[in-house]
PDB file of N, CA and C in Angstrom:
ATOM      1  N   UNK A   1     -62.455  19.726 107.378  1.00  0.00           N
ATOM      2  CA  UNK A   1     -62.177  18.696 108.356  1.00  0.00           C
ATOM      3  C   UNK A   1     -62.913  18.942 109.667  1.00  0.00           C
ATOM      4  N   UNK A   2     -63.165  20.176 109.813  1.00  0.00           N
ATOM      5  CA  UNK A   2     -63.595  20.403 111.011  1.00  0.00           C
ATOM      6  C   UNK A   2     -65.090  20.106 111.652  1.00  0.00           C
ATOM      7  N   UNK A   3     -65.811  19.991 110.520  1.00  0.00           N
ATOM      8  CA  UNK A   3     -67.259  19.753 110.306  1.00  0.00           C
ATOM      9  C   UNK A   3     -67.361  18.527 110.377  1.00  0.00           C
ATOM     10  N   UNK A   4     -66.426  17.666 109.966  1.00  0.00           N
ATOM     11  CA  UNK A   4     -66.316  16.304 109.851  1.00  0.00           C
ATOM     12  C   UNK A   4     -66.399  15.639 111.287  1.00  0.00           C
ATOM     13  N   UNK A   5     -65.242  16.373 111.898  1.00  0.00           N
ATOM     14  CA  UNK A   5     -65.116  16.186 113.397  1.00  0.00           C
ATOM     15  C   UNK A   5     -65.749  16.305 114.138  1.00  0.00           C
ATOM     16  N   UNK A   6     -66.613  17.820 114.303  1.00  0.00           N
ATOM     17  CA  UNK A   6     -67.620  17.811 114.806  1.00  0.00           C
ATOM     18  C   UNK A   6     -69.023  16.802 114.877  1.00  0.00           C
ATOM     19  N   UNK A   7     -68.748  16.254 114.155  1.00  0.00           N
ATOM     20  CA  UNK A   7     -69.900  15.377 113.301  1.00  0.00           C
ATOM     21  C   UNK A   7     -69.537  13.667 113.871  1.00  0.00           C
ATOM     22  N   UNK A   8     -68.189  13.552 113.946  1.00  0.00           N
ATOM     23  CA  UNK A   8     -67.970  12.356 114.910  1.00  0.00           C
ATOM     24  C   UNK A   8     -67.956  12.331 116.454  1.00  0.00           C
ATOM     25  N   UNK A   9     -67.594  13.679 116.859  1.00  0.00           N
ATOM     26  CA  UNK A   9     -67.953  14.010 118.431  1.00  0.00           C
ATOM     27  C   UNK A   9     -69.319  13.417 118.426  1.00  0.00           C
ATOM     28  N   UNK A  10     -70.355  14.108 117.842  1.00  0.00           N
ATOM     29  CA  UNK A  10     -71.500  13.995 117.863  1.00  0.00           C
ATOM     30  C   UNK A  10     -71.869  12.474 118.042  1.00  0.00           C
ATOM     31  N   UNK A  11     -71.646  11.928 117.138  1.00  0.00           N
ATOM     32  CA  UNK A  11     -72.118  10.830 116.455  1.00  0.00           C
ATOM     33  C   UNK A  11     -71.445   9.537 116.960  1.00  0.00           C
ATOM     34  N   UNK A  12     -70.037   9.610 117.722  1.00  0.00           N
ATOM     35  CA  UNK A  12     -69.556   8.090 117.886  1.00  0.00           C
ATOM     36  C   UNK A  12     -69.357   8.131 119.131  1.00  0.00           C
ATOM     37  N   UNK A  13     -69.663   9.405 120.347  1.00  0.00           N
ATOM     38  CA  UNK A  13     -69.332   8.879 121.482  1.00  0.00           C
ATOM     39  C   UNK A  13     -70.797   8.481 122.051  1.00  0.00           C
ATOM     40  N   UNK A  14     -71.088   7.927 123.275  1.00  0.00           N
ATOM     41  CA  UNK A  14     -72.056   7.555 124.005  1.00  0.00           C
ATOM     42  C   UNK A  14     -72.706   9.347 125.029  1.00  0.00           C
ATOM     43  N   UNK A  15     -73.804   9.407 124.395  1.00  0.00           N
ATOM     44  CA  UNK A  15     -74.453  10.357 125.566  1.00  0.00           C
ATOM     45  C   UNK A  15     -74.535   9.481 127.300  1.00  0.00           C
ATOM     46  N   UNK A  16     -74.188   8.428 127.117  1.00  0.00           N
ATOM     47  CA  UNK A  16     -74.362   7.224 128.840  1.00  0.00           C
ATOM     48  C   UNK A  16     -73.691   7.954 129.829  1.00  0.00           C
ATOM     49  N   UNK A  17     -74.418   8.345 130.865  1.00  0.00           N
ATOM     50  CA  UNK A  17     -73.627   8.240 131.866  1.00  0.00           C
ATOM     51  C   UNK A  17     -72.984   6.917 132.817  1.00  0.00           C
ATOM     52  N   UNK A  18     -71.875   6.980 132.835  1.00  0.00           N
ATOM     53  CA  UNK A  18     -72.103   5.223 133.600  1.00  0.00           C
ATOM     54  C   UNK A  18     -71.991   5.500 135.161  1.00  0.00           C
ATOM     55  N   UNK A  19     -72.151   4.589 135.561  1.00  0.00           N
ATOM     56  CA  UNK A  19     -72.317   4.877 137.698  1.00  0.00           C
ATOM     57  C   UNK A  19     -70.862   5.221 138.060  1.00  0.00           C
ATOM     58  N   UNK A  20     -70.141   4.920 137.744  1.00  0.00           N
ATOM     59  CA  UNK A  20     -69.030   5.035 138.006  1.00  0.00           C
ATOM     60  C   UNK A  20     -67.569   6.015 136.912  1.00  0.00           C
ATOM     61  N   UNK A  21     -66.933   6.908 137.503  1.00  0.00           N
ATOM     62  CA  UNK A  21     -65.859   7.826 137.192  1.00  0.00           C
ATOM     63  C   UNK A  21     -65.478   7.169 135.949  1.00  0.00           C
ATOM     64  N   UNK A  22     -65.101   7.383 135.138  1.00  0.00           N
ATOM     65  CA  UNK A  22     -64.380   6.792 133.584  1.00  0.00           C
ATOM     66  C   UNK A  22     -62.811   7.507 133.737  1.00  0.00           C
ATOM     67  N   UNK A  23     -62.130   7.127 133.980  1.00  0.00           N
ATOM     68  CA  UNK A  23     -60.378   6.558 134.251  1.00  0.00           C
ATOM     69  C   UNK A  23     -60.032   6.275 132.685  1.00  0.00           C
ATOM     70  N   UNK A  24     -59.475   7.020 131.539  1.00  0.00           N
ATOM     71  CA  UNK A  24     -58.995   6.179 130.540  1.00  0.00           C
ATOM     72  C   UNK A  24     -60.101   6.234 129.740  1.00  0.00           C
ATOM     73  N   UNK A  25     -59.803   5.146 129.106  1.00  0.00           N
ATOM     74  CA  UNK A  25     -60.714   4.687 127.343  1.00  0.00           C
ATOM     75  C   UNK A  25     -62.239   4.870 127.750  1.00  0.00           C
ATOM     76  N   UNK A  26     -62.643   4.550 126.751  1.00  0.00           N
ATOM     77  CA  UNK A  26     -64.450   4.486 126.029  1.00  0.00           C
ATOM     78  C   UNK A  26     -64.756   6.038 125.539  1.00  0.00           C
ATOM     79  N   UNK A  27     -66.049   5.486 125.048  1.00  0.00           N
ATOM     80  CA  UNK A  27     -66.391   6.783 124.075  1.00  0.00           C
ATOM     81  C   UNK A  27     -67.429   7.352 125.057  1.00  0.00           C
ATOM     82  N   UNK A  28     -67.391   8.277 125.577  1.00  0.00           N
ATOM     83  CA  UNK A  28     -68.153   8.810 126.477  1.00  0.00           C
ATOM     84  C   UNK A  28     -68.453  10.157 126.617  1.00  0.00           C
ATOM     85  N   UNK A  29     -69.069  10.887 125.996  1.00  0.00           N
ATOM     86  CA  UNK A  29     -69.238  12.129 126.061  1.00  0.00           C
ATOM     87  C   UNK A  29     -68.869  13.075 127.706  1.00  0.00           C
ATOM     88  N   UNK A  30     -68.820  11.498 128.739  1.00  0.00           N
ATOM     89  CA  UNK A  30     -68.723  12.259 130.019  1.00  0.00           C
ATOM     90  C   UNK A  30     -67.155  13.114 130.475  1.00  0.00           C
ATOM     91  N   UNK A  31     -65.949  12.251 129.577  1.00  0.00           N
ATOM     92  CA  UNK A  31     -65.069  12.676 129.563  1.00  0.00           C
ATOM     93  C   UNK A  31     -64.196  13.878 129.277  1.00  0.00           C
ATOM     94  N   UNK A  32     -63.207  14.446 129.976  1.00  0.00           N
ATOM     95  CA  UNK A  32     -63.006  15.616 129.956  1.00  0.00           C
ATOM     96  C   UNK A  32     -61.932  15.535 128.412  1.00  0.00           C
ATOM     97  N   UNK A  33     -61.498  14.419 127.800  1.00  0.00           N
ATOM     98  CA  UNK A  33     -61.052  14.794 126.621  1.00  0.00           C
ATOM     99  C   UNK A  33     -61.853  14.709 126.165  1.00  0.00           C
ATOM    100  N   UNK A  34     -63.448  14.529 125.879  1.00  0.00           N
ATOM    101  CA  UNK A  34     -64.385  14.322 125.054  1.00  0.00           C
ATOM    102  C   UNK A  34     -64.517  16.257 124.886  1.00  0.00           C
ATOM    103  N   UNK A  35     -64.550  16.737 126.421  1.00  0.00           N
ATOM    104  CA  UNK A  35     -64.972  18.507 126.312  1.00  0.00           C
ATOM    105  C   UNK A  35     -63.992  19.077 125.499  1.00  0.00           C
ATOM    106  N   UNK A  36     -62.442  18.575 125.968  1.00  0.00           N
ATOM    107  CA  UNK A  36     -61.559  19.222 125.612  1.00  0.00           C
ATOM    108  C   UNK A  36     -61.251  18.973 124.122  1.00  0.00           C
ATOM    109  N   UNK A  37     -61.368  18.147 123.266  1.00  0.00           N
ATOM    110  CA  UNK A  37     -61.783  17.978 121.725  1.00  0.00           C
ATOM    111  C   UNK A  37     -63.079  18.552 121.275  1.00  0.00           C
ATOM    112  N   UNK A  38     -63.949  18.661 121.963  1.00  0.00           N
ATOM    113  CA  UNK A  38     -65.553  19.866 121.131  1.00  0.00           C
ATOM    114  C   UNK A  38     -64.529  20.979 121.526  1.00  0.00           C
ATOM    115  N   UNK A  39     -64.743  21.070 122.999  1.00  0.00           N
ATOM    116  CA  UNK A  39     -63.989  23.024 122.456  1.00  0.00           C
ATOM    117  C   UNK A  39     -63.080  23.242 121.863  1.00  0.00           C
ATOM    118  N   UNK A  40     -62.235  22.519 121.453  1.00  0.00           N
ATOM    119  CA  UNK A  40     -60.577  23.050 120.524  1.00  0.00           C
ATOM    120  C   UNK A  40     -61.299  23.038 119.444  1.00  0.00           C
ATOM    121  N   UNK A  41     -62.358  22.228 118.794  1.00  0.00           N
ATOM    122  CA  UNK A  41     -62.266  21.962 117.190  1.00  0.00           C
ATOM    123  C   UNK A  41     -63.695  23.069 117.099  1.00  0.00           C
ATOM    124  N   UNK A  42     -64.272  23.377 118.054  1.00  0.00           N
ATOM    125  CA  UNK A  42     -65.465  24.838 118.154  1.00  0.00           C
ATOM    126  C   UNK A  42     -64.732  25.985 117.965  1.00  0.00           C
ATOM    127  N   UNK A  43     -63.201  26.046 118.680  1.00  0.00           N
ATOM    128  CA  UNK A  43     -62.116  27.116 118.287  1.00  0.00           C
ATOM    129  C   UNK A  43     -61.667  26.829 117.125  1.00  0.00           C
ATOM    130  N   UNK A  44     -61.761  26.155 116.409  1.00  0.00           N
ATOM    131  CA  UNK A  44     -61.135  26.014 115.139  1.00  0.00           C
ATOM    132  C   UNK A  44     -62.172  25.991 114.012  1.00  0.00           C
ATOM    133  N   UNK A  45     -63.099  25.574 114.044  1.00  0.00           N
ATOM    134  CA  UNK A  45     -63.825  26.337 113.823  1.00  0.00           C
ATOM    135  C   UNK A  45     -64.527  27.417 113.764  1.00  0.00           C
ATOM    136  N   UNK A  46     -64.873  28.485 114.299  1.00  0.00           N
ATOM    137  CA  UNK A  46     -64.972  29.559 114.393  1.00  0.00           C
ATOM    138  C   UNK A  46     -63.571  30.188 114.047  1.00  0.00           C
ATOM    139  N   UNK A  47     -62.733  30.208 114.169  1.00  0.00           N
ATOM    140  CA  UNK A  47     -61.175  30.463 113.301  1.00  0.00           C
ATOM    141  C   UNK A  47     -61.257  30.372 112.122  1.00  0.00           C
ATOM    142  N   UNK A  48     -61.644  29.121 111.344  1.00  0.00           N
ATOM    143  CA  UNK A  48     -61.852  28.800 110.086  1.00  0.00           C
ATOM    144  C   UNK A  48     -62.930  29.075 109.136  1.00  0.00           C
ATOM    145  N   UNK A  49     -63.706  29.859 109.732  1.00  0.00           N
ATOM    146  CA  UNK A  49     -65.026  30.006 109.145  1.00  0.00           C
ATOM    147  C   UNK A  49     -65.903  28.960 108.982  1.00  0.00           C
ATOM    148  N   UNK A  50     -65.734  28.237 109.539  1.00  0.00           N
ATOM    149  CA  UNK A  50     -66.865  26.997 109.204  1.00  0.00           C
ATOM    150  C   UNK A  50     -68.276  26.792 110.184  1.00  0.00           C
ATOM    151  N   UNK A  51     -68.181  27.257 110.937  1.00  0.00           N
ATOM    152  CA  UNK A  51     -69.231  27.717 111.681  1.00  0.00           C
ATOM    153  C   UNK A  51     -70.163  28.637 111.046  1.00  0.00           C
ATOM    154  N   UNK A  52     -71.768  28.315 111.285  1.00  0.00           N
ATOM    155  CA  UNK A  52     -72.025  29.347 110.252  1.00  0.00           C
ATOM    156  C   UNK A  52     -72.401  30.613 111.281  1.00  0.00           C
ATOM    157  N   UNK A  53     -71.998  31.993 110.198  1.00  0.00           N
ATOM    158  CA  UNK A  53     -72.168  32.898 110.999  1.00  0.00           C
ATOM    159  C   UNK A  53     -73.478  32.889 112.071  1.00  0.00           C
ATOM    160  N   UNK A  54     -75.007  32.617 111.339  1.00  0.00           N
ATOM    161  CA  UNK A  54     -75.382  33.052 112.678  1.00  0.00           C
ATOM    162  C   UNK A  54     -75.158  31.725 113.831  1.00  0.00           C
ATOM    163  N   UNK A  55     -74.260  31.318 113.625  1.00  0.00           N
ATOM    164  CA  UNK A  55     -74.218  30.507 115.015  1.00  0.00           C
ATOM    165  C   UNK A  55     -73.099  30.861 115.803  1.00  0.00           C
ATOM    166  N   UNK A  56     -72.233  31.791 115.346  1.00  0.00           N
ATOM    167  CA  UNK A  56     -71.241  31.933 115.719  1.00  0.00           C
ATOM    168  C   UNK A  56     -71.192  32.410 117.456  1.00  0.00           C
ATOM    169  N   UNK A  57     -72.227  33.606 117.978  1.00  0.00           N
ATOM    170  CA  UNK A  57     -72.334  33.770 118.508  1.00  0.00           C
ATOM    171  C   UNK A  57     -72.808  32.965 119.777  1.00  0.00           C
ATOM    172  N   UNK A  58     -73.626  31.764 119.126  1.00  0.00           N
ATOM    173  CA  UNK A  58     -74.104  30.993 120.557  1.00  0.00           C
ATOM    174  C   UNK A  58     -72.760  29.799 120.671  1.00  0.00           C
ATOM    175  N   UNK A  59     -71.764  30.019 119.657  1.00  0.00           N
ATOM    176  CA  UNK A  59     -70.906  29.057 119.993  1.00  0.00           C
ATOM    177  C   UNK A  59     -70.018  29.380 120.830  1.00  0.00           C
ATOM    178  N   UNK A  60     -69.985  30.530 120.767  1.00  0.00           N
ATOM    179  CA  UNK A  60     -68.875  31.844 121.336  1.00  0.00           C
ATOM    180  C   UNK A  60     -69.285  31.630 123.133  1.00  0.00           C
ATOM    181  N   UNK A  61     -70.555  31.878 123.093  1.00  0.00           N
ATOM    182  CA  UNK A  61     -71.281  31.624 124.441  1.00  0.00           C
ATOM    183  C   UNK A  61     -71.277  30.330 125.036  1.00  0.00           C
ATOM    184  N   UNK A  62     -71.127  29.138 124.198  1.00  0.00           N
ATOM    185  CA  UNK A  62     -70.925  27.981 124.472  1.00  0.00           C
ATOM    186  C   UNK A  62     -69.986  27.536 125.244  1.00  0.00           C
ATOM    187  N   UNK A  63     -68.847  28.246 124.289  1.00  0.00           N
ATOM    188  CA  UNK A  63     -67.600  27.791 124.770  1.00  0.00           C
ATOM    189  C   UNK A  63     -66.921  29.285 126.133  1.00  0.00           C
ATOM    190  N   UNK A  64     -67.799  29.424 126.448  1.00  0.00           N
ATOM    191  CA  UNK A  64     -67.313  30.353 127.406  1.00  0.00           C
ATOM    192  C   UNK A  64     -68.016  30.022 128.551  1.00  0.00           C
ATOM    193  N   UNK A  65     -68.877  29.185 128.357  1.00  0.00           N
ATOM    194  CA  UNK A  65     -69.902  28.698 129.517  1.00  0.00           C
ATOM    195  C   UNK A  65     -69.367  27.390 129.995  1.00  0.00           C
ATOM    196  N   UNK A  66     -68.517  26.786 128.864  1.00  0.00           N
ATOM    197  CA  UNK A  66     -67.705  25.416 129.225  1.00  0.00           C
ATOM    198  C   UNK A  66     -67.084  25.526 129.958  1.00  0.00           C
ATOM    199  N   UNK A  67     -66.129  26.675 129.275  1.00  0.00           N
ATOM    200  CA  UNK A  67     -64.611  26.752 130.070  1.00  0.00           C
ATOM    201  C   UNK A  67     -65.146  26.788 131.389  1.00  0.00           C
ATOM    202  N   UNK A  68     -65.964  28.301 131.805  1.00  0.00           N
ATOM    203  CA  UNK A  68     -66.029  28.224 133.725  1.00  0.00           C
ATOM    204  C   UNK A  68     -66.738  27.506 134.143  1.00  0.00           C
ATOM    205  N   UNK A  69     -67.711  26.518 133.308  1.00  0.00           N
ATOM    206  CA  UNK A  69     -68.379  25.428 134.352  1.00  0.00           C
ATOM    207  C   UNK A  69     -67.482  23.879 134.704  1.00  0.00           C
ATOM    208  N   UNK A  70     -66.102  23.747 134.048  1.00  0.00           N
ATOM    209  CA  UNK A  70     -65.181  23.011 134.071  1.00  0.00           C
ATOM    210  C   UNK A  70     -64.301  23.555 135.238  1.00  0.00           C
ATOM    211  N   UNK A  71     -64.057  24.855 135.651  1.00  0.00           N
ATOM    212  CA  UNK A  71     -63.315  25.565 136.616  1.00  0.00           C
ATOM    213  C   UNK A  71     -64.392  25.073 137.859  1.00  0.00           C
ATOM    214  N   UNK A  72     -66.158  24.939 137.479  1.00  0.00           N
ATOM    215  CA  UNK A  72     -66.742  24.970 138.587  1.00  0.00           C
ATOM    216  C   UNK A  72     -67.077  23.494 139.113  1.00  0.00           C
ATOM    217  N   UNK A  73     -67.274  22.831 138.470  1.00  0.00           N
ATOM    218  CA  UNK A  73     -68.601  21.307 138.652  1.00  0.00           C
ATOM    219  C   UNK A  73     -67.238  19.944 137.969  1.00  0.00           C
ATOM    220  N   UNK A  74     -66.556  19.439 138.821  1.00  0.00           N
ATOM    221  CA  UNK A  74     -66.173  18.401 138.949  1.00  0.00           C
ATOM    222  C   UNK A  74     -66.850  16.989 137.942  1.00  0.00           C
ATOM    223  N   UNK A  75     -68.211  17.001 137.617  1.00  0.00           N
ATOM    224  CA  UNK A  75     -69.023  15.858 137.110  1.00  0.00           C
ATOM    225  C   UNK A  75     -69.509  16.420 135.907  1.00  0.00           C
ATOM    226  N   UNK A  76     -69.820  15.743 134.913  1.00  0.00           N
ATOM    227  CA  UNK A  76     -70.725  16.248 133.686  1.00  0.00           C
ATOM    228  C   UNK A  76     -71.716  15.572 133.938  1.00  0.00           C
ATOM    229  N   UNK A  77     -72.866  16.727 133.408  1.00  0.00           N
ATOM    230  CA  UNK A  77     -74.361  16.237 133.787  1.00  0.00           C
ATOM    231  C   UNK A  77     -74.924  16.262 132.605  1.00  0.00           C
ATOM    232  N   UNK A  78     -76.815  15.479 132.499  1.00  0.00           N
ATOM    233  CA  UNK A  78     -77.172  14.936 130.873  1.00  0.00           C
ATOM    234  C   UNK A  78     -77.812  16.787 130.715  1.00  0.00           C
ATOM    235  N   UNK A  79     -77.296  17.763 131.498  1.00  0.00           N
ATOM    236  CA  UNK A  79     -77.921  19.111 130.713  1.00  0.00           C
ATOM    237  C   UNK A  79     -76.787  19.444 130.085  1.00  0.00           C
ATOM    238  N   UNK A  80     -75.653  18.758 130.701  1.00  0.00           N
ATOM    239  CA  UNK A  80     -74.460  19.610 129.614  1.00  0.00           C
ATOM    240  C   UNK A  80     -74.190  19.043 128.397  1.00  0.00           C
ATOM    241  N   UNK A  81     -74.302  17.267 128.235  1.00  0.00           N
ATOM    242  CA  UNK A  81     -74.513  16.650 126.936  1.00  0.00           C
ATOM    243  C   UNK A  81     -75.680  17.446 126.040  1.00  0.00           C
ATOM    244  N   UNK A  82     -76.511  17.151 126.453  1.00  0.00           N
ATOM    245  CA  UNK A  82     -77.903  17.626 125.759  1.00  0.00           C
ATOM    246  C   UNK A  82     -77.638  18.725 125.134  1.00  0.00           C
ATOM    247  N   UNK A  83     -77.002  19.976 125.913  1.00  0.00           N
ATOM    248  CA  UNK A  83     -76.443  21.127 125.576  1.00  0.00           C
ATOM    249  C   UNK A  83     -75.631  20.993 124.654  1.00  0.00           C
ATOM    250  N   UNK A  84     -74.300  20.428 124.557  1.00  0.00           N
ATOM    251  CA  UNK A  84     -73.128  20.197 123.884  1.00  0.00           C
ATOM    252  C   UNK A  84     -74.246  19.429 122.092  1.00  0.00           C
ATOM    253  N   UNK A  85     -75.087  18.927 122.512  1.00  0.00           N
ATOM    254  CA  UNK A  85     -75.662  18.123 121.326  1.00  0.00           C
ATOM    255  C   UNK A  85     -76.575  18.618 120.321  1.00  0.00           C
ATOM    256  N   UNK A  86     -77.321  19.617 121.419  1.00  0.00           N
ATOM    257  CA  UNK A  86     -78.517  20.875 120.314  1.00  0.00           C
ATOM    258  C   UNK A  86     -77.307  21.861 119.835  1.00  0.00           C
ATOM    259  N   UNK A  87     -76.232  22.275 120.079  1.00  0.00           N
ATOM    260  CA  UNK A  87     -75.583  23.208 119.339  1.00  0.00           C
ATOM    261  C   UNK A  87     -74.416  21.967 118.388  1.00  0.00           C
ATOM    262  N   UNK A  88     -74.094  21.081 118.539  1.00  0.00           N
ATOM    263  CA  UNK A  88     -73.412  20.516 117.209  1.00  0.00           C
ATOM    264  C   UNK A  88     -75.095  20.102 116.034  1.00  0.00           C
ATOM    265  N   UNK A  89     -75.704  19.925 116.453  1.00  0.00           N
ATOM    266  CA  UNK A  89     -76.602  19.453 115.637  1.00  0.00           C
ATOM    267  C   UNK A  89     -77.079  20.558 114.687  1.00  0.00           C
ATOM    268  N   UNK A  90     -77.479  21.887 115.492  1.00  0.00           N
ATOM    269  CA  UNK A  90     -77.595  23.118 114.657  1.00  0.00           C
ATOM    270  C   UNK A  90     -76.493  23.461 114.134  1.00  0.00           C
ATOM    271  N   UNK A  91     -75.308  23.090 114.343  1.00  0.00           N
ATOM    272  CA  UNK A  91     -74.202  23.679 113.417  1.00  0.00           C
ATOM    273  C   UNK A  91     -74.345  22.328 112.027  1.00  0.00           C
ATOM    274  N   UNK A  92     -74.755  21.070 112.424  1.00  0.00           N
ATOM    275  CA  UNK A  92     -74.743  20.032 111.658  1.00  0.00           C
ATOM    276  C   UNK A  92     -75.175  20.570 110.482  1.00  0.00           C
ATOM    277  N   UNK A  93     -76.148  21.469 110.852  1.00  0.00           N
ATOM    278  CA  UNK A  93     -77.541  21.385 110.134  1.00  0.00           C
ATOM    279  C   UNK A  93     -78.402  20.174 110.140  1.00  0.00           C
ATOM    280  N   UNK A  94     -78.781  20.071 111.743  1.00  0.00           N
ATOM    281  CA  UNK A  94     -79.857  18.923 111.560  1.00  0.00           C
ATOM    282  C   UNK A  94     -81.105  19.267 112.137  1.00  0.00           C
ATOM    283  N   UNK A  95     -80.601  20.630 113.008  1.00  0.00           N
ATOM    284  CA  UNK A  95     -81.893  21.059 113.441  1.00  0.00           C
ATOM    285  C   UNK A  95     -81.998  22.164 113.337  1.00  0.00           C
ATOM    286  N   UNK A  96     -83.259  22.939 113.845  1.00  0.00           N
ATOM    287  CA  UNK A  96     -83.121  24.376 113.799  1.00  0.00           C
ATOM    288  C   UNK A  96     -82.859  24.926 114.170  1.00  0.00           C
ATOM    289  N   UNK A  97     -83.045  24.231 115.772  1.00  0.00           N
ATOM    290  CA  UNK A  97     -82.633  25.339 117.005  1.00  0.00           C
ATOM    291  C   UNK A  97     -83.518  26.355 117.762  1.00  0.00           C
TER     292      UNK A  97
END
């Protein structure tokens, strides 16, 4: 299931930033439940083995770079999508990396 999920993060929200704060609904990667669903199901993954080992480690780093840049930076920016998108894609297996 978890691969699955990962795979709709990916795939059904909007990389858009829009001009204005997002309050509520849309699919928006800018949103902080958008972060807070990749990192729980990146923890659950890596829990579950479904991550493949050698990625384990840059996911590990991933999600440790989330957490304190969420403690730091108020806004999501297109380096942290972009970011969030080359590591689901290499876990996809869609790229190499």
């Amino acid at each position: 299931m978890t691969i699955e999920k990962l795979g709709w993060l990916r795939d059904e929200f909007s990389d858009e930033i829009p001009n204005e704060v997002i309050h509520g609904g849309g699919r928006f990667k800018v949103r902080r439940a958008w972060w807070q669903c990749l990192t729980g199901n990146l923890e659950l993954g890596l829990q579950e083995g479904v991550i493949p080992e050698e990625l384990r480690e840059d996911t590990q780093t991933f999600l440790e770079d989330t957490i304190t840049e969420f403690r730091q930076q108020s806004l999501t920016y297109p380096e942290d999508i972009q970011r969030a998108n080359n590591l689901l894609d290499r876990i996809l297996g869609r790229s190499s990396g």
